[in-house]
N, C-alpha and C. Protein backbone atom coordinates (compact mmCIF):
# COMPACT_ATOMS: atom_id res chain seq x y z
N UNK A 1 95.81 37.78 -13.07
CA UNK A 1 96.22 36.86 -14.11
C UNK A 1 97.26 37.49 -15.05
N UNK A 2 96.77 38.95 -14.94
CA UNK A 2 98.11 39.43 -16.34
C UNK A 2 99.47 40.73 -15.19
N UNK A 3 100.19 40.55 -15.75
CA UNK A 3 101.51 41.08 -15.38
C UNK A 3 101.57 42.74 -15.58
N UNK A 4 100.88 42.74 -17.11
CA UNK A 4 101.10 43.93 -17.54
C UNK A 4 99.42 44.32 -18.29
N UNK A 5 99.50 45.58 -18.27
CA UNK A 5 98.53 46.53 -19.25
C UNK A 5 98.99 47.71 -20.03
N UNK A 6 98.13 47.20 -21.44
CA UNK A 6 98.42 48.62 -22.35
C UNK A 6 96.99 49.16 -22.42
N UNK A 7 96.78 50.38 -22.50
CA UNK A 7 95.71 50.94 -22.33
C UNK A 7 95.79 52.18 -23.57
N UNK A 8 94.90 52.18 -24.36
CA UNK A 8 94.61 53.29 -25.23
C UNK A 8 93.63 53.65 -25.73
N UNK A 9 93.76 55.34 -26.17
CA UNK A 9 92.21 55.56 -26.26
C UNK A 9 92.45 56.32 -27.62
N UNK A 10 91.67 56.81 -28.50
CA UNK A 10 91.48 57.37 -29.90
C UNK A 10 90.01 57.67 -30.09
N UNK A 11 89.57 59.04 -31.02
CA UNK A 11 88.45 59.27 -30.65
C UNK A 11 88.52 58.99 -32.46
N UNK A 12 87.44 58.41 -32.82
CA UNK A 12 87.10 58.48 -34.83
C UNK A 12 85.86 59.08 -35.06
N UNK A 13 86.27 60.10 -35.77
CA UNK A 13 84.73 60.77 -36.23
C UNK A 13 84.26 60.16 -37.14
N UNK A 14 83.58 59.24 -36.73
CA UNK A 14 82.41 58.11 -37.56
C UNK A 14 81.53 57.97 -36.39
N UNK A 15 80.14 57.49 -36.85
CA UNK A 15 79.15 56.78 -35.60
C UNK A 15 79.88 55.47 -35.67
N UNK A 16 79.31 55.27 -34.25
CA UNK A 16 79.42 54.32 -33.58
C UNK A 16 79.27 52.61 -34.91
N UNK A 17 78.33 52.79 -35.48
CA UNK A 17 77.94 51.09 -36.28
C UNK A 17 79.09 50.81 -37.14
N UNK A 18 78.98 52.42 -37.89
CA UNK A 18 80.45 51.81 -38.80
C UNK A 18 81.87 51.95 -38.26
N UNK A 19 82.47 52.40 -36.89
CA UNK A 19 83.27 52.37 -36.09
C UNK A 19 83.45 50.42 -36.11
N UNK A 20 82.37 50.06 -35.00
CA UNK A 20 82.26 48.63 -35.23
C UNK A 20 82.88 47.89 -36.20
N UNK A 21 82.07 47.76 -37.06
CA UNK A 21 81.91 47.34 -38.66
C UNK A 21 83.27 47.27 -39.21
N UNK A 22 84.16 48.23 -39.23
CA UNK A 22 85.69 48.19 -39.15
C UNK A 22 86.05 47.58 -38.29
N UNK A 23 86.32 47.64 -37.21
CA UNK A 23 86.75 46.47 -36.37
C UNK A 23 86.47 45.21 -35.89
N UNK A 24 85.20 45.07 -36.71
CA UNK A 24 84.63 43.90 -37.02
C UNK A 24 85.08 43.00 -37.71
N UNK A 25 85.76 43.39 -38.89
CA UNK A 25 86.06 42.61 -40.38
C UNK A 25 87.98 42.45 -39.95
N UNK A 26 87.82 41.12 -40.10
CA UNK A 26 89.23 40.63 -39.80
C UNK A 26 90.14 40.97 -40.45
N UNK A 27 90.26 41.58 -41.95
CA UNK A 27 91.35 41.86 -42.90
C UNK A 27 91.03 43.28 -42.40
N UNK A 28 91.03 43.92 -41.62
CA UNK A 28 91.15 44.98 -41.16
C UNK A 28 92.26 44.95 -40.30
N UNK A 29 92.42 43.53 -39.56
CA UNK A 29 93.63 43.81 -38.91
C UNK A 29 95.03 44.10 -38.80
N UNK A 30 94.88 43.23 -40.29
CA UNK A 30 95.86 43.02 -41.26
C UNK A 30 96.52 44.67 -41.90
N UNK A 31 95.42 45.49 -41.85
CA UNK A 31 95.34 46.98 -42.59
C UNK A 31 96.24 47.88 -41.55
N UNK A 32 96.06 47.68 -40.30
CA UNK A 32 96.84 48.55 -39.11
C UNK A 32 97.68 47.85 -38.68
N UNK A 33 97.98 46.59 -38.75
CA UNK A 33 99.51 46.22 -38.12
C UNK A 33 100.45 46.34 -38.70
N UNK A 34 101.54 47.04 -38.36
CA UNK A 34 102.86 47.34 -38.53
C UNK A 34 103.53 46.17 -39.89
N UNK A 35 104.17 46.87 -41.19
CA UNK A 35 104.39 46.08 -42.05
C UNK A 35 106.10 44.98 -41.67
N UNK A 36 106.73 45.72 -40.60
CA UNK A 36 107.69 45.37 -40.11
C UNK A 36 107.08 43.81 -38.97
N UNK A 37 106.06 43.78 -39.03
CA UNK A 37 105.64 42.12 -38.52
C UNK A 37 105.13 41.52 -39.11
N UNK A 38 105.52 41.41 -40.80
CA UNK A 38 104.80 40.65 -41.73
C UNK A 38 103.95 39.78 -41.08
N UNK A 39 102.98 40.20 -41.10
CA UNK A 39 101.60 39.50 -40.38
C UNK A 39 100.68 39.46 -41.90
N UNK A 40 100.58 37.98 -41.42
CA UNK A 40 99.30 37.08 -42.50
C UNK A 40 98.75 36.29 -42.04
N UNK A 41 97.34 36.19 -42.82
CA UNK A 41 96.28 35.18 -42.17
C UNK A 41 96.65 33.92 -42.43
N UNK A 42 96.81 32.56 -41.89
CA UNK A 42 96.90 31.37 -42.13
C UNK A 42 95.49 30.79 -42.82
N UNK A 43 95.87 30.49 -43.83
CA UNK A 43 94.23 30.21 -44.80
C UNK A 43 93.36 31.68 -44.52
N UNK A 44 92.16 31.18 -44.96
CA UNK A 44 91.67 32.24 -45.66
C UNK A 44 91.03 33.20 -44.09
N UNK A 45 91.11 34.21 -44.02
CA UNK A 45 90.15 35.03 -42.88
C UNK A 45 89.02 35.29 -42.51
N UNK A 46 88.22 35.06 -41.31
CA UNK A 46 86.83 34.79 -41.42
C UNK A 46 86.16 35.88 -42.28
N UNK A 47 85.29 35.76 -42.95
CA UNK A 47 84.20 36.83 -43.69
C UNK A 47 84.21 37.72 -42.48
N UNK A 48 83.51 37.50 -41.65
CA UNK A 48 82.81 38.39 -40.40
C UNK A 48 83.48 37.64 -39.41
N UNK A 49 83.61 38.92 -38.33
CA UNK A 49 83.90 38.15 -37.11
C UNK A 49 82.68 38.54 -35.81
N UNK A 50 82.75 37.24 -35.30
CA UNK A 50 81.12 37.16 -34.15
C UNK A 50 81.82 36.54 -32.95
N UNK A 51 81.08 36.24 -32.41
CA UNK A 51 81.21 35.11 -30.77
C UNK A 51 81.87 34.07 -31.48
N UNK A 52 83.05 33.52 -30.94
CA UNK A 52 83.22 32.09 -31.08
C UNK A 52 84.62 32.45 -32.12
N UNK A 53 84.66 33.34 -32.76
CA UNK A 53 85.14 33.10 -34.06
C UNK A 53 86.93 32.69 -33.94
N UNK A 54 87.88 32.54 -34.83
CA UNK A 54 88.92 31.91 -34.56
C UNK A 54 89.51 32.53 -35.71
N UNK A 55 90.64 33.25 -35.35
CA UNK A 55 91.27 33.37 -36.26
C UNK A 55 93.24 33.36 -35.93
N UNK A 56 93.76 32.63 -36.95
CA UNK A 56 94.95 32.16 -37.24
C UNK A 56 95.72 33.14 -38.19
N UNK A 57 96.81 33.47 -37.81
CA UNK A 57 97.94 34.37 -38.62
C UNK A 57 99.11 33.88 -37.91
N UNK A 58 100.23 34.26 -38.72
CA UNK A 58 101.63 34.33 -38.39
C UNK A 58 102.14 35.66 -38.60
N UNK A 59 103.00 36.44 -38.02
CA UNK A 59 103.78 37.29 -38.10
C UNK A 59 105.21 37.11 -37.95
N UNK A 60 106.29 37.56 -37.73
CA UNK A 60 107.85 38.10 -37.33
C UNK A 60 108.02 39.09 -36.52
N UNK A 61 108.55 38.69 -34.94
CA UNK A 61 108.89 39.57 -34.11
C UNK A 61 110.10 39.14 -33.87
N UNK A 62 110.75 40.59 -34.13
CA UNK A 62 112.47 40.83 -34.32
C UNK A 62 113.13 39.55 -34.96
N UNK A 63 112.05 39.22 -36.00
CA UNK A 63 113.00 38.06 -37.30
C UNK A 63 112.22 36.62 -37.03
N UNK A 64 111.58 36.53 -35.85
CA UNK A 64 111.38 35.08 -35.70
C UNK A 64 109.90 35.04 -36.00
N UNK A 65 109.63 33.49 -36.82
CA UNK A 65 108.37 33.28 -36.90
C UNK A 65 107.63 32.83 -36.00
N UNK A 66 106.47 33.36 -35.48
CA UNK A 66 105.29 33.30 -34.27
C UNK A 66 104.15 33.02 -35.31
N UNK A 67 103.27 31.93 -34.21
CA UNK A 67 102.14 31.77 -35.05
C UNK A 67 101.23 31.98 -34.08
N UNK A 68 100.10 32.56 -33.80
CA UNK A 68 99.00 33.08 -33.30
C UNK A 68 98.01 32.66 -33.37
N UNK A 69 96.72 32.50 -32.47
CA UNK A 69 95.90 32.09 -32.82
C UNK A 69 94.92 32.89 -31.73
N UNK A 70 93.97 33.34 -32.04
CA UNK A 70 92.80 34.37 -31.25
C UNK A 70 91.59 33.33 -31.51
N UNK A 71 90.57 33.98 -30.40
CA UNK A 71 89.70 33.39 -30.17
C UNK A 71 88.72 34.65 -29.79
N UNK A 72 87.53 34.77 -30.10
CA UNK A 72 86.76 36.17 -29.85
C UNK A 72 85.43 35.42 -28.85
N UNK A 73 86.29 35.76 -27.73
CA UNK A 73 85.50 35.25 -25.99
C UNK A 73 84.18 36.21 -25.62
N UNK A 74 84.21 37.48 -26.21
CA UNK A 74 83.17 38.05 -25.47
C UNK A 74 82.74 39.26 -26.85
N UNK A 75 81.64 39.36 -27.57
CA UNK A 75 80.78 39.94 -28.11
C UNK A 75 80.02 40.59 -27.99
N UNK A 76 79.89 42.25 -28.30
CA UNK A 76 78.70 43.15 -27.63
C UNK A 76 78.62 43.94 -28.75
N UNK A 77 78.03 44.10 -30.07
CA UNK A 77 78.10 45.06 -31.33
C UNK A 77 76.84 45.80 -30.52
N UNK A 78 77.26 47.31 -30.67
CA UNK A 78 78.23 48.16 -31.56
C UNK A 78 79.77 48.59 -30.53
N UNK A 79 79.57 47.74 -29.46
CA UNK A 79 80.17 48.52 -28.49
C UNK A 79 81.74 47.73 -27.90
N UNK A 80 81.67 46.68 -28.64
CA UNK A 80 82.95 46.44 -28.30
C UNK A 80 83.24 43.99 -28.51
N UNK A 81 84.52 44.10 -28.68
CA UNK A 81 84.50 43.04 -28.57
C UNK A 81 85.82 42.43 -27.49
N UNK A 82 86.48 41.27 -27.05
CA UNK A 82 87.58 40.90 -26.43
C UNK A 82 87.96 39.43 -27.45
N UNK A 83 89.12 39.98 -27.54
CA UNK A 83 90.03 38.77 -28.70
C UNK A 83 90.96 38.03 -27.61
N UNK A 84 91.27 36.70 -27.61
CA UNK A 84 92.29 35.99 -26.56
C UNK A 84 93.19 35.21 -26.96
N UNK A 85 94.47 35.49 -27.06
CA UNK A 85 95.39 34.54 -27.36
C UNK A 85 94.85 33.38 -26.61
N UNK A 86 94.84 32.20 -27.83
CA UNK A 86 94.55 30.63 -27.71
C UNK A 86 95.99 30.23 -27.78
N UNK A 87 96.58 30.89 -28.90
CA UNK A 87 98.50 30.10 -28.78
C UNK A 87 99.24 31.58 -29.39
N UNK A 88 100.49 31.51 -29.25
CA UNK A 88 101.22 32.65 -29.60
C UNK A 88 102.36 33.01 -28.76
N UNK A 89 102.60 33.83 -28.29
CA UNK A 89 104.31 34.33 -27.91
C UNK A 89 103.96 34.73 -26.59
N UNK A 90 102.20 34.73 -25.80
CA UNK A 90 102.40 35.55 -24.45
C UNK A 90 101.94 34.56 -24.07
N UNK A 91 101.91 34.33 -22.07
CA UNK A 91 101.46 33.42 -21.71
C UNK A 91 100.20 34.00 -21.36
N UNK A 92 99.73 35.28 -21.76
CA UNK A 92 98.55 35.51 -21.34
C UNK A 92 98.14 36.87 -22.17
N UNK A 93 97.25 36.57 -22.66
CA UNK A 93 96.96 38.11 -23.52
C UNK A 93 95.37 37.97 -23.89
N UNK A 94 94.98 39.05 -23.25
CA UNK A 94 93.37 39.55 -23.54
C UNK A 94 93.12 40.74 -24.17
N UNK A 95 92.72 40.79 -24.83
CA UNK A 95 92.37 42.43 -25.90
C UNK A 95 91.51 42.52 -25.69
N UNK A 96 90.15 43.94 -25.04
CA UNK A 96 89.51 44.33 -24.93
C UNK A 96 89.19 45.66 -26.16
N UNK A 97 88.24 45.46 -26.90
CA UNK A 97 88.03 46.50 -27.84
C UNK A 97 87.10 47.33 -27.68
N UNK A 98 87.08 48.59 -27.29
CA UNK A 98 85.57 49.00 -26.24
C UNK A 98 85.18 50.51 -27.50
N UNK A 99 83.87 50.45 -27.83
CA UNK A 99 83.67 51.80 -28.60
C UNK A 99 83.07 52.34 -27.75
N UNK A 100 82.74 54.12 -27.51
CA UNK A 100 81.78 54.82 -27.29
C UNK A 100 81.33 55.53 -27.97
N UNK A 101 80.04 56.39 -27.90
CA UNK A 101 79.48 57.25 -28.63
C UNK A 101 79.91 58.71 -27.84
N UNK A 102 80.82 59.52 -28.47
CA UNK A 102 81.46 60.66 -27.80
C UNK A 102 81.13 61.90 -28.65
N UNK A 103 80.43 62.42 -28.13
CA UNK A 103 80.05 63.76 -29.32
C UNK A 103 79.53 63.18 -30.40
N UNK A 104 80.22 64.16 -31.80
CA UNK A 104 79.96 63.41 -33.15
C UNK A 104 80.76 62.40 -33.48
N UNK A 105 81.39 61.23 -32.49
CA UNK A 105 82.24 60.39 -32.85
C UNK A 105 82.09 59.34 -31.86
N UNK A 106 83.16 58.52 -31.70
CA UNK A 106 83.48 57.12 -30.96
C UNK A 106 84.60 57.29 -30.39
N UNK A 107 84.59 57.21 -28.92
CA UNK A 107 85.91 57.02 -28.61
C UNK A 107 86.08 55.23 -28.56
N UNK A 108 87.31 55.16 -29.49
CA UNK A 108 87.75 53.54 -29.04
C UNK A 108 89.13 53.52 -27.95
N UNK A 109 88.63 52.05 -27.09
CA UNK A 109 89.66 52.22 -25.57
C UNK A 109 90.49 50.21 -25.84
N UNK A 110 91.68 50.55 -26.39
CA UNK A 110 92.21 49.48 -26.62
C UNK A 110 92.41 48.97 -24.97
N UNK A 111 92.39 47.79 -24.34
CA UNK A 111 93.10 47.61 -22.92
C UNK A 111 93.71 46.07 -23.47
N UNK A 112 94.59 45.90 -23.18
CA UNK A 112 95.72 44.75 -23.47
C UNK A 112 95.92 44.05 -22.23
N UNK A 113 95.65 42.98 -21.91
CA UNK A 113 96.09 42.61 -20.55
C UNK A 113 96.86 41.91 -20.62
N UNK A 114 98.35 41.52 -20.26
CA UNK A 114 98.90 40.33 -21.06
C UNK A 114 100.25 39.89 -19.85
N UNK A 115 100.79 38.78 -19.92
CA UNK A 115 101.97 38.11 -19.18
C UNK A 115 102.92 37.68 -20.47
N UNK A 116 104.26 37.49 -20.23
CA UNK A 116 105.06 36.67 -21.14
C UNK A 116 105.23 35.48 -20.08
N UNK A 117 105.84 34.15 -21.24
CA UNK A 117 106.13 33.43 -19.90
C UNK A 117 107.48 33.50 -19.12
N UNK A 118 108.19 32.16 -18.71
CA UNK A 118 109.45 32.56 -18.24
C UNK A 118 109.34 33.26 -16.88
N UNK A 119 108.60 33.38 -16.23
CA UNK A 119 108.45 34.07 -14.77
C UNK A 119 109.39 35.18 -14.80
N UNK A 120 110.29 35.31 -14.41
CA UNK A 120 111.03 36.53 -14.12
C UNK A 120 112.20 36.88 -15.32
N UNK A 121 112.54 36.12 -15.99
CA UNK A 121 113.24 36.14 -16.86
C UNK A 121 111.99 37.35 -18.17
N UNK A 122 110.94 36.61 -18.31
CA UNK A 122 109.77 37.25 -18.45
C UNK A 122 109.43 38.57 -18.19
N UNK A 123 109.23 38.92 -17.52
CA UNK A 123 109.28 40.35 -16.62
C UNK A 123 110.25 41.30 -17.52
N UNK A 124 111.54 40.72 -17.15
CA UNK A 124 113.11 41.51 -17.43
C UNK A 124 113.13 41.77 -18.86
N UNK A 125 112.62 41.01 -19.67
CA UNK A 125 112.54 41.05 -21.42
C UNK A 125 111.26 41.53 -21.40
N UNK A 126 110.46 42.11 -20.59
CA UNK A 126 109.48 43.00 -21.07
C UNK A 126 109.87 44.45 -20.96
N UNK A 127 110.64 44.73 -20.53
CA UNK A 127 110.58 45.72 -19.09
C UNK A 127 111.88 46.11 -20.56
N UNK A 128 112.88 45.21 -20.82
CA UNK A 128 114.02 45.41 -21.81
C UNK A 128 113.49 46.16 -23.44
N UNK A 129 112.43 44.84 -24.09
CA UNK A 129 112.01 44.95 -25.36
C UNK A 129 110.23 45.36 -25.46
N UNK A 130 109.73 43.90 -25.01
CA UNK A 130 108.48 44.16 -25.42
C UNK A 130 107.72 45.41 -25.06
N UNK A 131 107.71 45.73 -23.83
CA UNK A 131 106.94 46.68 -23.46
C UNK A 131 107.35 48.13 -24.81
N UNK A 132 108.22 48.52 -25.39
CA UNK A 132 108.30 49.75 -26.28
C UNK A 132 107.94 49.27 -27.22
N UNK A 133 108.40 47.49 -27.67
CA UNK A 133 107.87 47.31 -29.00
C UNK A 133 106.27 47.06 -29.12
N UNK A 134 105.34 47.26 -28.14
CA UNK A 134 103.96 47.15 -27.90
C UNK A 134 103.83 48.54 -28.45
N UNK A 135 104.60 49.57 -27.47
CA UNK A 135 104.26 50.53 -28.02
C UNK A 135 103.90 50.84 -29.17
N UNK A 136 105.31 50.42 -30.03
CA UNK A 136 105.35 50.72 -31.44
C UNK A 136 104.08 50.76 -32.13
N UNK A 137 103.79 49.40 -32.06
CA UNK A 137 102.82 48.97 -32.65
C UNK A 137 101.33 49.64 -32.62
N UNK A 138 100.88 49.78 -31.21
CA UNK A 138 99.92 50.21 -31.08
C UNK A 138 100.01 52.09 -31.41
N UNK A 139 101.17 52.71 -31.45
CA UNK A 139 101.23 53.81 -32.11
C UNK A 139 101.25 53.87 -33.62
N UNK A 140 101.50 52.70 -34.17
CA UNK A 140 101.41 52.68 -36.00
C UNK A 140 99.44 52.10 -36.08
N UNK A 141 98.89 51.66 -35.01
CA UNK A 141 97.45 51.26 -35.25
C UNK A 141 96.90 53.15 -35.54
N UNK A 142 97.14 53.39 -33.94
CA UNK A 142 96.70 54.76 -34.03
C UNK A 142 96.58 54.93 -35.21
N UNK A 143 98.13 55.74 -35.64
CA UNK A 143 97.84 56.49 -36.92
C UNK A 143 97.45 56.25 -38.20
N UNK A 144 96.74 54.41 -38.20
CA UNK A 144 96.44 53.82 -39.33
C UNK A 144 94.90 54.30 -38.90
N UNK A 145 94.23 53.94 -38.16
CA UNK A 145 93.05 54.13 -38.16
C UNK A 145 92.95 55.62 -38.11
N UNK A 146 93.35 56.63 -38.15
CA UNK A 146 93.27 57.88 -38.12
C UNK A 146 93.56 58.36 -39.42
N UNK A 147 94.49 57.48 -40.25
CA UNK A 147 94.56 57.97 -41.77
C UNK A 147 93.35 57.20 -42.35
N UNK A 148 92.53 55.91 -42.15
CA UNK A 148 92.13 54.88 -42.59
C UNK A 148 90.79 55.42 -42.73
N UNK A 149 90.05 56.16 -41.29
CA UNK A 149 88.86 56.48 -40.58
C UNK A 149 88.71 57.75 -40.87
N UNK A 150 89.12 58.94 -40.65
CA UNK A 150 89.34 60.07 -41.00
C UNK A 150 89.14 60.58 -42.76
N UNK A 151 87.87 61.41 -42.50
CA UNK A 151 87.52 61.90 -44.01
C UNK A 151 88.59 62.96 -44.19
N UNK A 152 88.33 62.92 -45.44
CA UNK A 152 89.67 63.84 -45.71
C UNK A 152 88.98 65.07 -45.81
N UNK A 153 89.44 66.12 -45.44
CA UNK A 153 89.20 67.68 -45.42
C UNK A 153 88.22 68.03 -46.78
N UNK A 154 87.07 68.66 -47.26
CA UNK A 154 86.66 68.83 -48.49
C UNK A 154 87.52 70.20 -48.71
N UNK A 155 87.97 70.00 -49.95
CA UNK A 155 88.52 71.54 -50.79
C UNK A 155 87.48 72.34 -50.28
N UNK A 156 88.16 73.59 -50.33
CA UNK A 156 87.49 75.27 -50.01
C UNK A 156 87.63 75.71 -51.27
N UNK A 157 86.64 76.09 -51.80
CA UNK A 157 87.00 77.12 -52.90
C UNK A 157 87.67 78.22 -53.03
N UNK A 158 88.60 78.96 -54.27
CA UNK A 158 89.20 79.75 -53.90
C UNK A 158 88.63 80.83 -53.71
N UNK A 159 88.75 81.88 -52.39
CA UNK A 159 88.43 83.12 -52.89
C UNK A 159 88.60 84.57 -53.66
């Protein structure tokens, strides 16, 4: 069904519930996406997000307004959820959000499954733009949840 995959992994030294719990809460998403896709929620953002839930934003990719709409198809707390473009810019896009319990931490495993439309024309403008500007993005999540998640070092006293 999908054309392409992004696949990523990040380990957060937090347990596993509050790993979740962050990626649970929808204005979280808002916290790691790239400020260069002015991304906002359309009306207000669910409190919590569960099975079923729906959520609406617009962003700007390379200037143009896209409006989005996800749908959260498959539910498993603490361990992971899958978000699905209902409308938006791909003709096919599944987000898989997977936690583990890894040592003293969580590894999280982003997998993206996604098509543009346009059949081959499609392809050629992935292969051109989207595919690096995915990158981008999912390299500014990284390092948001790694500044976001990440305790900060405690001072050493001097000796």
């Amino acid at each position: 069904m999908s054309d392409h995959v992004l696949r990523r992994e990040q380990w957060i030294p937090l347990d596993l519930e509050r790993a979740f719990d962050f990626f649970a809460r929808a204005q979280n998403l808002q916290r790691i996406t790239p400020d260069w896709l002015h991304f906002r929620f359309v009306g207000e953002p669910p409190g919590a997000i569960e099975l079923d839930t729906r959520i609406a934003y617009r962003l700007r990719i390379a200037g143009v307004p896209v409006r989005w709409h996800t749908w959260i198809a498959h539910w498993d707390p603490p361990h992971g959820f899958v978000d699905v473009q209902e409308r938006g810019p791909y003709a096919h896009w599944r987000h898989l959000h997977r936690l583990e319990r890894r040592g003293d931490g969580v590894l999280m495993t982003d997998v993206v499954e996604y098509r543009l439309p346009l059949g081959p024309v499609g392809r050629l403008v992935h292969w051109a733009v989207v595919r690096a500007m995915l990158g981008r993005i999912f390299d500014h999540r990284y390092e948001a949840v790694r500044r976001i998640l990440t305790p900060a070092p405690e001072p050493q006293a001097p000796r």
